[in-house]
Protein backbone atom coordinates (compact mmCIF):
# COMPACT_ATOMS: atom_id res chain seq x y z
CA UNK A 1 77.26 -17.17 6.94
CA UNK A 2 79.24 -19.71 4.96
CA UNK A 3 78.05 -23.16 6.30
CA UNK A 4 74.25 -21.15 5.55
CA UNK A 5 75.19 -20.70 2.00
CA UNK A 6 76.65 -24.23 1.45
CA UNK A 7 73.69 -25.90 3.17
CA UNK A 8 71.85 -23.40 0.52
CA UNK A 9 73.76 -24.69 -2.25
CA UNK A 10 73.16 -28.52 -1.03
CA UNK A 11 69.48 -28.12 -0.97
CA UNK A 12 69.39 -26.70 -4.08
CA UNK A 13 71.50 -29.68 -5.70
CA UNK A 14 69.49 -31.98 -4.28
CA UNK A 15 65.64 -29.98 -4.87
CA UNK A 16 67.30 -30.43 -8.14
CA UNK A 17 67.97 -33.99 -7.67
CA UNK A 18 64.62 -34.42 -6.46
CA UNK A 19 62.31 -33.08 -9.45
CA UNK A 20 64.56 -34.70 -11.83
CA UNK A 21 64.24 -37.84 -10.20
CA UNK A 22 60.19 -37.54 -9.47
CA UNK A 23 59.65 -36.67 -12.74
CA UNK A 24 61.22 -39.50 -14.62
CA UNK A 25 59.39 -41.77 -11.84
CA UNK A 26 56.44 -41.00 -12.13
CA UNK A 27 56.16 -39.47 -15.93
CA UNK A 28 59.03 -40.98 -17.80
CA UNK A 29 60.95 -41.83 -19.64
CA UNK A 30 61.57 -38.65 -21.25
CA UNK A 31 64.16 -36.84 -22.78
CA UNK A 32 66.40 -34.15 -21.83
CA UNK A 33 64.24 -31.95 -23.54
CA UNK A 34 61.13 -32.78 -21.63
CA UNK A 35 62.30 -32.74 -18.92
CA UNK A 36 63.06 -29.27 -18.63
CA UNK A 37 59.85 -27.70 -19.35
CA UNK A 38 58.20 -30.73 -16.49
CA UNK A 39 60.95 -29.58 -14.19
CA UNK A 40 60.98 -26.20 -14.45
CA UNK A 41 65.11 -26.53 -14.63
CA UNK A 42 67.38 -25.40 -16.96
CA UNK A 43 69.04 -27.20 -19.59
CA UNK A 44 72.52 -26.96 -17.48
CA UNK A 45 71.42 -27.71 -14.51
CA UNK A 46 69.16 -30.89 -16.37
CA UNK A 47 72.60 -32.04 -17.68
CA UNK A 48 74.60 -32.05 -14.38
CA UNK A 49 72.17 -33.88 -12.36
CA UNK A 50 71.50 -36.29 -15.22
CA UNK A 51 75.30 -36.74 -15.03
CA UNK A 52 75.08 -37.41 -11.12
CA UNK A 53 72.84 -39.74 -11.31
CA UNK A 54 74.06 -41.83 -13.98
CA UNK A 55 77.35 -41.84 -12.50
CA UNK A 56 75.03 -43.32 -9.33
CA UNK A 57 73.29 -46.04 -11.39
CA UNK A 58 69.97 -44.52 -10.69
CA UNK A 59 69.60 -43.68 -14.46
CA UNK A 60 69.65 -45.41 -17.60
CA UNK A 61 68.99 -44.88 -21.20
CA UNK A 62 65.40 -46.13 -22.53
CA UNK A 63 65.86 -46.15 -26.10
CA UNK A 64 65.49 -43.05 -28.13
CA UNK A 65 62.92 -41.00 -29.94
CA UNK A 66 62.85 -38.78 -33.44
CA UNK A 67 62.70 -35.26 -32.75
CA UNK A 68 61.43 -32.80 -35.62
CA UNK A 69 64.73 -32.10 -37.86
CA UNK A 70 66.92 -32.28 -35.03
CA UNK A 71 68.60 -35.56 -34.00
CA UNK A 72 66.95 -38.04 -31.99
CA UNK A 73 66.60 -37.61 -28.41
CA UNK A 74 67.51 -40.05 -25.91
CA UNK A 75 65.02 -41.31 -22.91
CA UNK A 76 65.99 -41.54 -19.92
CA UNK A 77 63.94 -43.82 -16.83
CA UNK A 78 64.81 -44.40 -13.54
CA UNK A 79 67.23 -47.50 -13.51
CA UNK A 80 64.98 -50.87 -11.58
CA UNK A 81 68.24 -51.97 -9.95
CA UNK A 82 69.47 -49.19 -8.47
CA UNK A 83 68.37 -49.60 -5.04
CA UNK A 84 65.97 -52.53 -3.47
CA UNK A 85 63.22 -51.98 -0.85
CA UNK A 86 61.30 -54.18 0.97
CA UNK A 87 57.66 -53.73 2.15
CA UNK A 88 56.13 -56.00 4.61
CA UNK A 89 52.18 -56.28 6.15
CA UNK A 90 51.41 -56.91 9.09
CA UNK A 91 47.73 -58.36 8.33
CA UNK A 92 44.85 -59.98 10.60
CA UNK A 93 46.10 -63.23 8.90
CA UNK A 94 49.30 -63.06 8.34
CA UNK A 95 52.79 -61.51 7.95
CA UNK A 96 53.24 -60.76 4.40
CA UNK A 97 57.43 -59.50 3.25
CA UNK A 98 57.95 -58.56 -0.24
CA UNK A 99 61.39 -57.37 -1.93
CA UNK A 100 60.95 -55.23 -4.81
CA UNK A 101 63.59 -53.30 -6.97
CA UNK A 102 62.92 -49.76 -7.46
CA UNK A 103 60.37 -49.53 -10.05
CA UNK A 104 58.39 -51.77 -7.78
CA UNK A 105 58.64 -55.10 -9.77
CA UNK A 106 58.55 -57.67 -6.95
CA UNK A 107 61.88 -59.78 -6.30
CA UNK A 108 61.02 -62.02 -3.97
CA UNK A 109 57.99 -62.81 -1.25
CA UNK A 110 57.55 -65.09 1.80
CA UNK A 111 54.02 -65.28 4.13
CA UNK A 112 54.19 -66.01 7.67
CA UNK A 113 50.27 -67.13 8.79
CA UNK A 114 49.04 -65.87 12.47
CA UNK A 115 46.44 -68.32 12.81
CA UNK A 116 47.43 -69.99 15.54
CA UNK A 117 49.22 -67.82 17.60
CA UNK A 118 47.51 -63.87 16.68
CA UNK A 119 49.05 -61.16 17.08
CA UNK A 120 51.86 -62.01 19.78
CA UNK A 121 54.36 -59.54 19.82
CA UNK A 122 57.65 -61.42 20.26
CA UNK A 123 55.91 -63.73 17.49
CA UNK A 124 55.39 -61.33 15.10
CA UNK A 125 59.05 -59.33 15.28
CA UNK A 126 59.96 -63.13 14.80
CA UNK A 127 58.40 -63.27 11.54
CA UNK A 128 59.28 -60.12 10.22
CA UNK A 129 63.25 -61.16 10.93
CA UNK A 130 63.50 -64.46 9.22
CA UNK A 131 60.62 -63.33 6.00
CA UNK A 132 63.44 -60.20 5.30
CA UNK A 133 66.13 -63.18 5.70
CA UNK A 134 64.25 -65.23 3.64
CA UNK A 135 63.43 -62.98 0.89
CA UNK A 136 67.35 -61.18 0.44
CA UNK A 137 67.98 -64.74 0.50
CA UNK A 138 66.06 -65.93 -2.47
CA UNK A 139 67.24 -63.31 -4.54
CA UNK A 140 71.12 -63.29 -3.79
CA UNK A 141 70.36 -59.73 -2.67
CA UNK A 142 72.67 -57.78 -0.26
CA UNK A 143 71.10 -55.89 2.70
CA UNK A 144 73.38 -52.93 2.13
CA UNK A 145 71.20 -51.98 -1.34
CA UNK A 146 67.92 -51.43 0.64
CA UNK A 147 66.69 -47.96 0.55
CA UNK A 148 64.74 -49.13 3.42
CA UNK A 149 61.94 -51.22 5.06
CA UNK A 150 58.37 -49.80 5.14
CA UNK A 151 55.93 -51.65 6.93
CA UNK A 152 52.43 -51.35 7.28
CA UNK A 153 50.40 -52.30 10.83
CA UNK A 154 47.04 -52.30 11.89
CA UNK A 155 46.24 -49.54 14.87
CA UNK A 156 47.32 -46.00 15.43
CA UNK A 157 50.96 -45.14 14.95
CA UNK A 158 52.85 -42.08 17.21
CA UNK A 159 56.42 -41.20 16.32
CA UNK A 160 57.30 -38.53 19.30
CA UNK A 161 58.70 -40.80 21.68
CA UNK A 162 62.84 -41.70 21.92
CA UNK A 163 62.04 -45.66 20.70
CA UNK A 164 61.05 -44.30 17.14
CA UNK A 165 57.34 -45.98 16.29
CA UNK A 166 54.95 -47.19 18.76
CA UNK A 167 51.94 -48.80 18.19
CA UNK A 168 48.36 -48.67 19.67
CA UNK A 169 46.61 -51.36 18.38
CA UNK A 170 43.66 -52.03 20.22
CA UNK A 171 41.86 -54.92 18.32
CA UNK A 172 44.99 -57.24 18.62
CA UNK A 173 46.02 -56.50 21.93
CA UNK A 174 48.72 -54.29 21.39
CA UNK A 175 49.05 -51.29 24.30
CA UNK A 176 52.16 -48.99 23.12
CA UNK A 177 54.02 -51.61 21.96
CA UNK A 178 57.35 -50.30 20.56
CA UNK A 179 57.83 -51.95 17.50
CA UNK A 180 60.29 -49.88 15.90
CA UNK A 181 62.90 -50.34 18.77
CA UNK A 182 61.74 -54.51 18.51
CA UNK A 183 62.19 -55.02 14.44
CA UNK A 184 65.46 -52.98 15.05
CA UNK A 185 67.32 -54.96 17.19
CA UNK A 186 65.95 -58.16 15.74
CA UNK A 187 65.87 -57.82 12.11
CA UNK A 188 69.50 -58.57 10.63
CA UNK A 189 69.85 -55.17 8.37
CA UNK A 190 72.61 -52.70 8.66
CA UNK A 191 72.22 -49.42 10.61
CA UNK A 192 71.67 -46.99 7.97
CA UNK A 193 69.04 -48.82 6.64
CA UNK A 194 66.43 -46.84 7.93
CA UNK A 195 62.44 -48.47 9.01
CA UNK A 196 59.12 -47.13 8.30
CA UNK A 197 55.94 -47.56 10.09
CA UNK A 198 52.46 -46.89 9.14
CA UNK A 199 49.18 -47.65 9.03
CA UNK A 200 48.48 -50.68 6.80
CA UNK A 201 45.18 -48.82 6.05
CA UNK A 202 47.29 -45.63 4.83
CA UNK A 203 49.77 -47.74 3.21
CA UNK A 204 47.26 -49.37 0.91
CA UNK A 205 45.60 -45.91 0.45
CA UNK A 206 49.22 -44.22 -1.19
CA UNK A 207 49.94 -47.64 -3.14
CA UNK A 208 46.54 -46.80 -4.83
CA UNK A 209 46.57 -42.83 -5.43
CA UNK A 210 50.47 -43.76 -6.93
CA UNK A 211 49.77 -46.82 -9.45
CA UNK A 212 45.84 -47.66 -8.88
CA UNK A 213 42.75 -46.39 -8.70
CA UNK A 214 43.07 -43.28 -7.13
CA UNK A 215 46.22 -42.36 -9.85
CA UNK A 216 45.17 -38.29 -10.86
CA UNK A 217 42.53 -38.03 -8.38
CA UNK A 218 42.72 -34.50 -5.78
CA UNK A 219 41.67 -36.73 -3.20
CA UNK A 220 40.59 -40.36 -2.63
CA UNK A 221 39.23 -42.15 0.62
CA UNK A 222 41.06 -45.75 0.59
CA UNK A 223 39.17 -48.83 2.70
CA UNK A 224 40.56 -51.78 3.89
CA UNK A 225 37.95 -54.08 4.42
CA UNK A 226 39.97 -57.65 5.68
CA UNK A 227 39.51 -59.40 9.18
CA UNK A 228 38.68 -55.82 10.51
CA UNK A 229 37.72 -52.60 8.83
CA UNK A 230 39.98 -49.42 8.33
CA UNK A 231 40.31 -46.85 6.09
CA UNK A 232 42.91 -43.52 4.77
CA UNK A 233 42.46 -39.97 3.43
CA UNK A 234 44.63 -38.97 0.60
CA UNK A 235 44.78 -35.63 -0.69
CA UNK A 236 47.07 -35.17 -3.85
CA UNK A 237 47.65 -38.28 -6.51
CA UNK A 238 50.51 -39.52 -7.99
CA UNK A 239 53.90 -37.72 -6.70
CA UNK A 240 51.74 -35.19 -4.86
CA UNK A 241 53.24 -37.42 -1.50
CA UNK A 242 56.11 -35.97 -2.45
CA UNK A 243 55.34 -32.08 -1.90
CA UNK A 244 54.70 -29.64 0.87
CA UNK A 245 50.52 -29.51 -0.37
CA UNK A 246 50.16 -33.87 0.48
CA UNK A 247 48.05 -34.28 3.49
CA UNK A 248 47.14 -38.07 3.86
CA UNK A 249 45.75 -39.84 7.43
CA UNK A 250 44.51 -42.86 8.81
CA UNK A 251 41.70 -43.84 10.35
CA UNK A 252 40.11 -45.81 12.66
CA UNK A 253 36.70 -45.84 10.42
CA UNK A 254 36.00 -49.39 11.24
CA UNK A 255 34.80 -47.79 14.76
CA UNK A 256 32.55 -45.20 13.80
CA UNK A 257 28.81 -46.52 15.04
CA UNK A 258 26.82 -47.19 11.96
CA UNK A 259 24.29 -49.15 14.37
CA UNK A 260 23.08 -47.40 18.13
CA UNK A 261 22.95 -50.25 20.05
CA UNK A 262 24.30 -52.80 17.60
CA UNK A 263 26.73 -55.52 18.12
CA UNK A 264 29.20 -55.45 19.96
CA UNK A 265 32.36 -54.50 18.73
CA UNK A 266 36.16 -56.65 18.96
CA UNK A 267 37.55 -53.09 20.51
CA UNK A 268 34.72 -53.18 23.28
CA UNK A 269 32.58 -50.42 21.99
CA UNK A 270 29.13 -51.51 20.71
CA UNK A 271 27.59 -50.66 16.71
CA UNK A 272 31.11 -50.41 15.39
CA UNK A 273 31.42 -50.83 11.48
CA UNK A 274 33.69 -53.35 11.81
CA UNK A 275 30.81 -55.33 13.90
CA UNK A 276 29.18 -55.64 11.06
CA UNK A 277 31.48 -55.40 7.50
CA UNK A 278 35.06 -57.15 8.76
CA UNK A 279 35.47 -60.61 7.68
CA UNK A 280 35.77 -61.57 11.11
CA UNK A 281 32.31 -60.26 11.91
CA UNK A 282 30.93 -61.68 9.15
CA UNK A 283 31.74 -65.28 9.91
CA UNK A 284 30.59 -65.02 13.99
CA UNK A 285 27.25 -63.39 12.00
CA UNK A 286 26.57 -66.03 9.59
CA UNK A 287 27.84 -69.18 12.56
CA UNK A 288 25.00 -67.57 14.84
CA UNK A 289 22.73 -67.52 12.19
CA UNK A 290 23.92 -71.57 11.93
CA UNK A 291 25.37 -71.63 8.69
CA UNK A 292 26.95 -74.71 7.55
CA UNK A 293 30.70 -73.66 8.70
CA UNK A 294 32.78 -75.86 11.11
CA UNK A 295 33.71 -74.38 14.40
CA UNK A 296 37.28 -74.01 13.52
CA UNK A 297 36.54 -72.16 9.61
CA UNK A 298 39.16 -68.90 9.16
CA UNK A 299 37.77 -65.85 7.88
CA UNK A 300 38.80 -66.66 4.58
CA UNK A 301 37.12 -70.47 4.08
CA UNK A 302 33.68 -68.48 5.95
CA UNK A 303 33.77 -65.18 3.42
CA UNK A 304 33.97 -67.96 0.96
CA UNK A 305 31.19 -69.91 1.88
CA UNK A 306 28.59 -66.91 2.66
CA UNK A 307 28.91 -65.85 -0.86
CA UNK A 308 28.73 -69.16 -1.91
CA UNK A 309 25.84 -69.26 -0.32
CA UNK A 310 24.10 -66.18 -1.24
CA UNK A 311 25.27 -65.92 -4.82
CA UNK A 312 25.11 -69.54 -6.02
CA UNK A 313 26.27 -70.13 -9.54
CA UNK A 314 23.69 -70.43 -12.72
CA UNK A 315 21.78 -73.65 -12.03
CA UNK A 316 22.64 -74.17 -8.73
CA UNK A 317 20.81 -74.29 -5.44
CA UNK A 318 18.34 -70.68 -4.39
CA UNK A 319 20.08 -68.32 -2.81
CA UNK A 320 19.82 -68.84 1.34
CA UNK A 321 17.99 -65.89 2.24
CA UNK A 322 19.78 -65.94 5.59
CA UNK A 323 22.83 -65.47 3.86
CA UNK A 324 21.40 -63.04 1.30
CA UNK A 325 20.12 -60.91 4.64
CA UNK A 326 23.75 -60.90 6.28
CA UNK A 327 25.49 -59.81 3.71
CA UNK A 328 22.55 -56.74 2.63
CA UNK A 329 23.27 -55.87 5.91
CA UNK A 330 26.60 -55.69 5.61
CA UNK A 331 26.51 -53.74 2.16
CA UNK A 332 24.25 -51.12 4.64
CA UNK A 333 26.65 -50.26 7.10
CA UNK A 334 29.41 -49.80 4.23
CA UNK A 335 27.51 -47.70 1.99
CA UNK A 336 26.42 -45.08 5.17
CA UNK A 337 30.08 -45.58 6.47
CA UNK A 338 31.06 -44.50 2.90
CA UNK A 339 28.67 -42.04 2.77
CA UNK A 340 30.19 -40.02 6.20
CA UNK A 341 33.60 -40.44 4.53
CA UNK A 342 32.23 -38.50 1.83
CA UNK A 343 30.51 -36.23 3.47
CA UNK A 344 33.17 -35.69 6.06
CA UNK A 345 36.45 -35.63 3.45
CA UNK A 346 34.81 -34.75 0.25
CA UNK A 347 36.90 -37.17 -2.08
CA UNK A 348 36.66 -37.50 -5.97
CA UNK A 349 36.89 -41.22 -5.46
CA UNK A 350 36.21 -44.31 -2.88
CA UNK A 351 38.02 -47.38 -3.25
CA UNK A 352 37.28 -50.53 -1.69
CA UNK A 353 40.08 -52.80 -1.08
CA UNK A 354 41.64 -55.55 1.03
CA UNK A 355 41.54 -59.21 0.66
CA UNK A 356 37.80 -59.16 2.06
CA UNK A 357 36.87 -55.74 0.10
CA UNK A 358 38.10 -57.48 -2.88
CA UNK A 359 36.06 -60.24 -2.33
CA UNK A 360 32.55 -58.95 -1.39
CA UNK A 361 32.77 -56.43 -3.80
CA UNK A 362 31.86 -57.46 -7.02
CA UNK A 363 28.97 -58.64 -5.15
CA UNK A 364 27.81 -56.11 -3.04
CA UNK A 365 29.41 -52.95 -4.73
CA UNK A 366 25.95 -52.08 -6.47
CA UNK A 367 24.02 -52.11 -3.22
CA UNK A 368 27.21 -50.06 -1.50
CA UNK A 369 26.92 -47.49 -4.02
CA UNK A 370 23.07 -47.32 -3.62
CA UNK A 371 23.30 -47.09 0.15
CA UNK A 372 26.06 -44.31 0.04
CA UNK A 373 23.34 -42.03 -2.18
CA UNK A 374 20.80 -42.67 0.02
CA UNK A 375 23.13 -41.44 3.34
CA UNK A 376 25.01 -38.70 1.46
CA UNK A 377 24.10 -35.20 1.09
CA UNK A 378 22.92 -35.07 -2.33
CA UNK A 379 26.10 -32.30 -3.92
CA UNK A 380 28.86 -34.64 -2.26
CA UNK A 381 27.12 -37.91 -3.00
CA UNK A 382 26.71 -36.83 -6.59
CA UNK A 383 30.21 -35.72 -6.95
CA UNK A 384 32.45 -39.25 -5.63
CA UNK A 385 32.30 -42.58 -7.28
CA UNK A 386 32.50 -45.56 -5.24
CA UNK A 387 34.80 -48.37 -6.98
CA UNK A 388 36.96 -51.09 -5.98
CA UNK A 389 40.48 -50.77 -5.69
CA UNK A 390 42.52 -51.66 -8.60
CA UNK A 391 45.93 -52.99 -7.30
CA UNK A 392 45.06 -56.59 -5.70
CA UNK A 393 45.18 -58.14 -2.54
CA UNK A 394 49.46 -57.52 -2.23
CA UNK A 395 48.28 -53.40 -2.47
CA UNK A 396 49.48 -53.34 1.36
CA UNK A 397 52.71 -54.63 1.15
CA UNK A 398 53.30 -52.13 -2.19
CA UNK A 399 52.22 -48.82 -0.51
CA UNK A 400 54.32 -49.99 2.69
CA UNK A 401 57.34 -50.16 -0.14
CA UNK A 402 56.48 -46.49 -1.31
CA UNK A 403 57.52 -45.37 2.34
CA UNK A 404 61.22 -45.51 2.23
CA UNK A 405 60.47 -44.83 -1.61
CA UNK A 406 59.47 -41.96 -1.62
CA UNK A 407 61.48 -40.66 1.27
CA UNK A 408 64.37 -41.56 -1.02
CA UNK A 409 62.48 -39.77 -4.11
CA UNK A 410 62.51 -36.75 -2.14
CA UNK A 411 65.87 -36.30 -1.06
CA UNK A 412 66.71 -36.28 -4.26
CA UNK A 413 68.07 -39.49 -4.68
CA UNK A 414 70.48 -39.56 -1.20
CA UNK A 415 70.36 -41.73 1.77
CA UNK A 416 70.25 -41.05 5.52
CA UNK A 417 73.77 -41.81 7.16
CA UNK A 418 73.42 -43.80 10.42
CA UNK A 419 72.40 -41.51 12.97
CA UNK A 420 69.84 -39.70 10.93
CA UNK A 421 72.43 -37.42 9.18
CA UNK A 422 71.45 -36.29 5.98
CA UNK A 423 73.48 -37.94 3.18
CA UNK A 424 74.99 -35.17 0.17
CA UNK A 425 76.28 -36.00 -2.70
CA UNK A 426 79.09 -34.75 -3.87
CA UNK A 427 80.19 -33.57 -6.79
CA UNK A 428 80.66 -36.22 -9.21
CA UNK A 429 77.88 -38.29 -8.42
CA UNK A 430 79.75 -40.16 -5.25
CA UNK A 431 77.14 -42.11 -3.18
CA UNK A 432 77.84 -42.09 0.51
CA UNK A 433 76.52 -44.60 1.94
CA UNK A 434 78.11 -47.80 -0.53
CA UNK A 435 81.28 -46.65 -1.25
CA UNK A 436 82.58 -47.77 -4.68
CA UNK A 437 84.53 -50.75 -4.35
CA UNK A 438 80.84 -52.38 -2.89
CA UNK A 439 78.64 -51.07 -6.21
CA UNK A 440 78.38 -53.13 -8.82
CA UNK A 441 81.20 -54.69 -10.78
CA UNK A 442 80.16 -53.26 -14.11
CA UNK A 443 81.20 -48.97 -14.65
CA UNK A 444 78.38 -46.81 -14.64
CA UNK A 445 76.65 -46.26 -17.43
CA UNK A 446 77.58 -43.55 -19.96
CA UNK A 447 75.15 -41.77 -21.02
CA UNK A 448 75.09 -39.94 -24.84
CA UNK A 449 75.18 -36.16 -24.16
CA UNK A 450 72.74 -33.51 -24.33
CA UNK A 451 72.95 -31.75 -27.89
């Protein structure tokens, strides 16, 4: 009966921790004040965890505000250096490894191409080691300060297993490859520092609904339109990843058939979207169709050179109607594979992103839009917008950041303890898994008090 009332008392202190620290993320700075009504918390129990996590560096002061004939109020924010995460994607290209501190500023970045060599296992666990080298490196950061490692992959992702994540990822080759065990032993981090691994698809879809184009929506349906074709279902914006109502998935929408006895498909099958709207696609469509690319052209230098091609600048030479046809085509398939994800899901918004979403769409976004009207049921159709996404062609590498982040938003604040034990704090504020003599040199910020 007593170890159920102190692991009571623990969640509570750290559900506490939690919608303090979600709050100020996401909605701050604010004030003492504020943040009880957006909390729901009283003004006690605002000042003790404010006090914790002060006394943890994960708060600071953010100037202060006049209050109506009271004295002015102090903001509070979460503190950017209190922790460090680092996201990483695994692309068609390349192997992308960001630092960032915790309000997501970047740090730090290193790119690894594939070009030469795909998507060889041993390869790629290669690059992933020496980019997180390289980039704690280059900013004289310490490994024990990551919250974490999120990283997003292309392919299906199951977690049941005793190696942690394994990945199924047909289109490069990869048959249950265990990737989490792999990056674990290789990568150079200590134990507590825990990995996560998603779908790059998914991870671009919660980087969007948290600082993009999907920020406020009920639900969005994310593409990622690079090399190959994907795509993620979000429901809940903002910190809704963060409660018990958040349902998000992947999926493989780059092989739904958009064409019966179409081309044939990188994963085998035949009319796949991704036959027809990934980059990679799009450059064996427009070589057959002998456009002026050399054998050896990426998918990059091709996209480049179709739209060139069919969108030639003001007093240049007519569009090549070859071109022009390819990439209709393409904008097709996307707007009736945008159209099932809206009939199917029923999102408030689509976004459009990846490096080759990014590219073809302020080309080919009217004509997607116009498509998806024509293949949606009139009520859905009428009630989603179709947009690009908002957050670049890094958005990947961001969202595989808010993995660890907003496991640590969640628990309040704490870390995992190697094994997987659940760290608590402890009165006071003590952090458990950097003990004091290895925080920073400077005392911990004191904080004015609450009036």
């Amino acid at each position: 009966m007593a170890e159920r009332d102190r692991r009571t008392v623990r969640d509570l202190r750290r559900g506490n921790r939690a919608r303090v620290l979600q709050r100020l993320y996401f909605d701050g700075p604010l004030s003492r004040q504020e943040l009880g009504p957006a909390t729901g918390l009283s003004s006690g129990s605002i000042s003790n965890v404010v006090t914790e996590l002060a006394a943890e560096r994960l708060l600071e002061e953010a100037g202060v505000v006049d209050s109506d004939g009271g004295r002015p109020r102090t903001l509070l924010r979460v503190a950017p250096g209190g922790a460090l995460l680092i996201g990483i994607d695994i692309g068609e290209t390349r192997v992308r490894v960001e630092l960032f501190d915790l309000s997501l500023t970047e740090l730090a970045r290193t790119e690894r191409l594939l070009a030469q060599h795909g998507h060889d296992v041993e390869r790629i666990v290669a690059h992933v080691r020496t980019g997180v080298a390289h980039v704690l490196r280059d900013a004289g950061a310490d490994p024990r300060e990551l919250l974490g490692i999120g990283i997003g992959v292309p392919g299906i992702i199951e977690r049941d297993g005793p190696e942690g994540a394994v990945v199924h990822g047909q289109t490069m080759g990869w048959a249950a490859v265990p990737f989490e065990k792999l990056l674990r032993t290789a990568v150079d981090i200590p134990d507590e520092v825990p990995l996560f691994i998603d779908n790059g698809a998914k991870t671009l879809g919660q980087a969007e609904m948290w600082f993009g184009g999907g920020r406020g929506a009920g639900a969005a349906a994310i593409a990622l339109i690079g090399s190959g074709v994907g795509a993620s279902v979000i429901h809940g914006g903002e910190d809704g990843a963060l409660d018990g109502n958040h349902r998000s998935g992947a999926l493989e929408w780059g092989h739904t058939t958009v064409h019966m006895r179409g081309r044939r498909c990188r994963c085998g099958s035949i009319g796949c979207l991704e036959a027809y709207a990934g980059a990679e696609a799009m450059r064996e469509r427009w070589q057959e169709a002998g456009g002026p690319l050399p054998a050896d052209a990426d998918d990059e230098t091709a996209l480049a050179a179709l739209l060139a091609a069919a969108f030639p600048p003001p007093g240049g030479p007519a569009p090549d109607p070859v071109a022009v046809s390819i990439l209709d085509e393409t904008a097709e398939c996307l707007g009736a594979a945008v159209a099932d994800l809206i009939n199917l899901f029923l999102p408030e918004r689509v976004l459009l992103g990846g490096w080759a979403g990014l590219q073809i769409g302020p080309h080919l976004l009217p004509d997607i839009r116009r498509y998806a009207r024509e293949y949606a049921l009139r009520h859905t159709g009428a009630r989603a917008t179709v947009e690009l996404g908002s957050l670049g062609p890094d958005a990947v590498t961001v969202g595989a950041a808010t993995l660890p982040l907003s496991d640590f938003l969640a628990r309040g604040g704490t870390r995992p303890l190697p094994g997987g034990v659940d760290e608590t704090p402890r009165a006071g504020g003590v952090r458990g898994v950097l003990p004091p003599e290895r925080w920073s040199r400077t005392p911990p910020p004191t904080l004015e008090p609450s009036p």
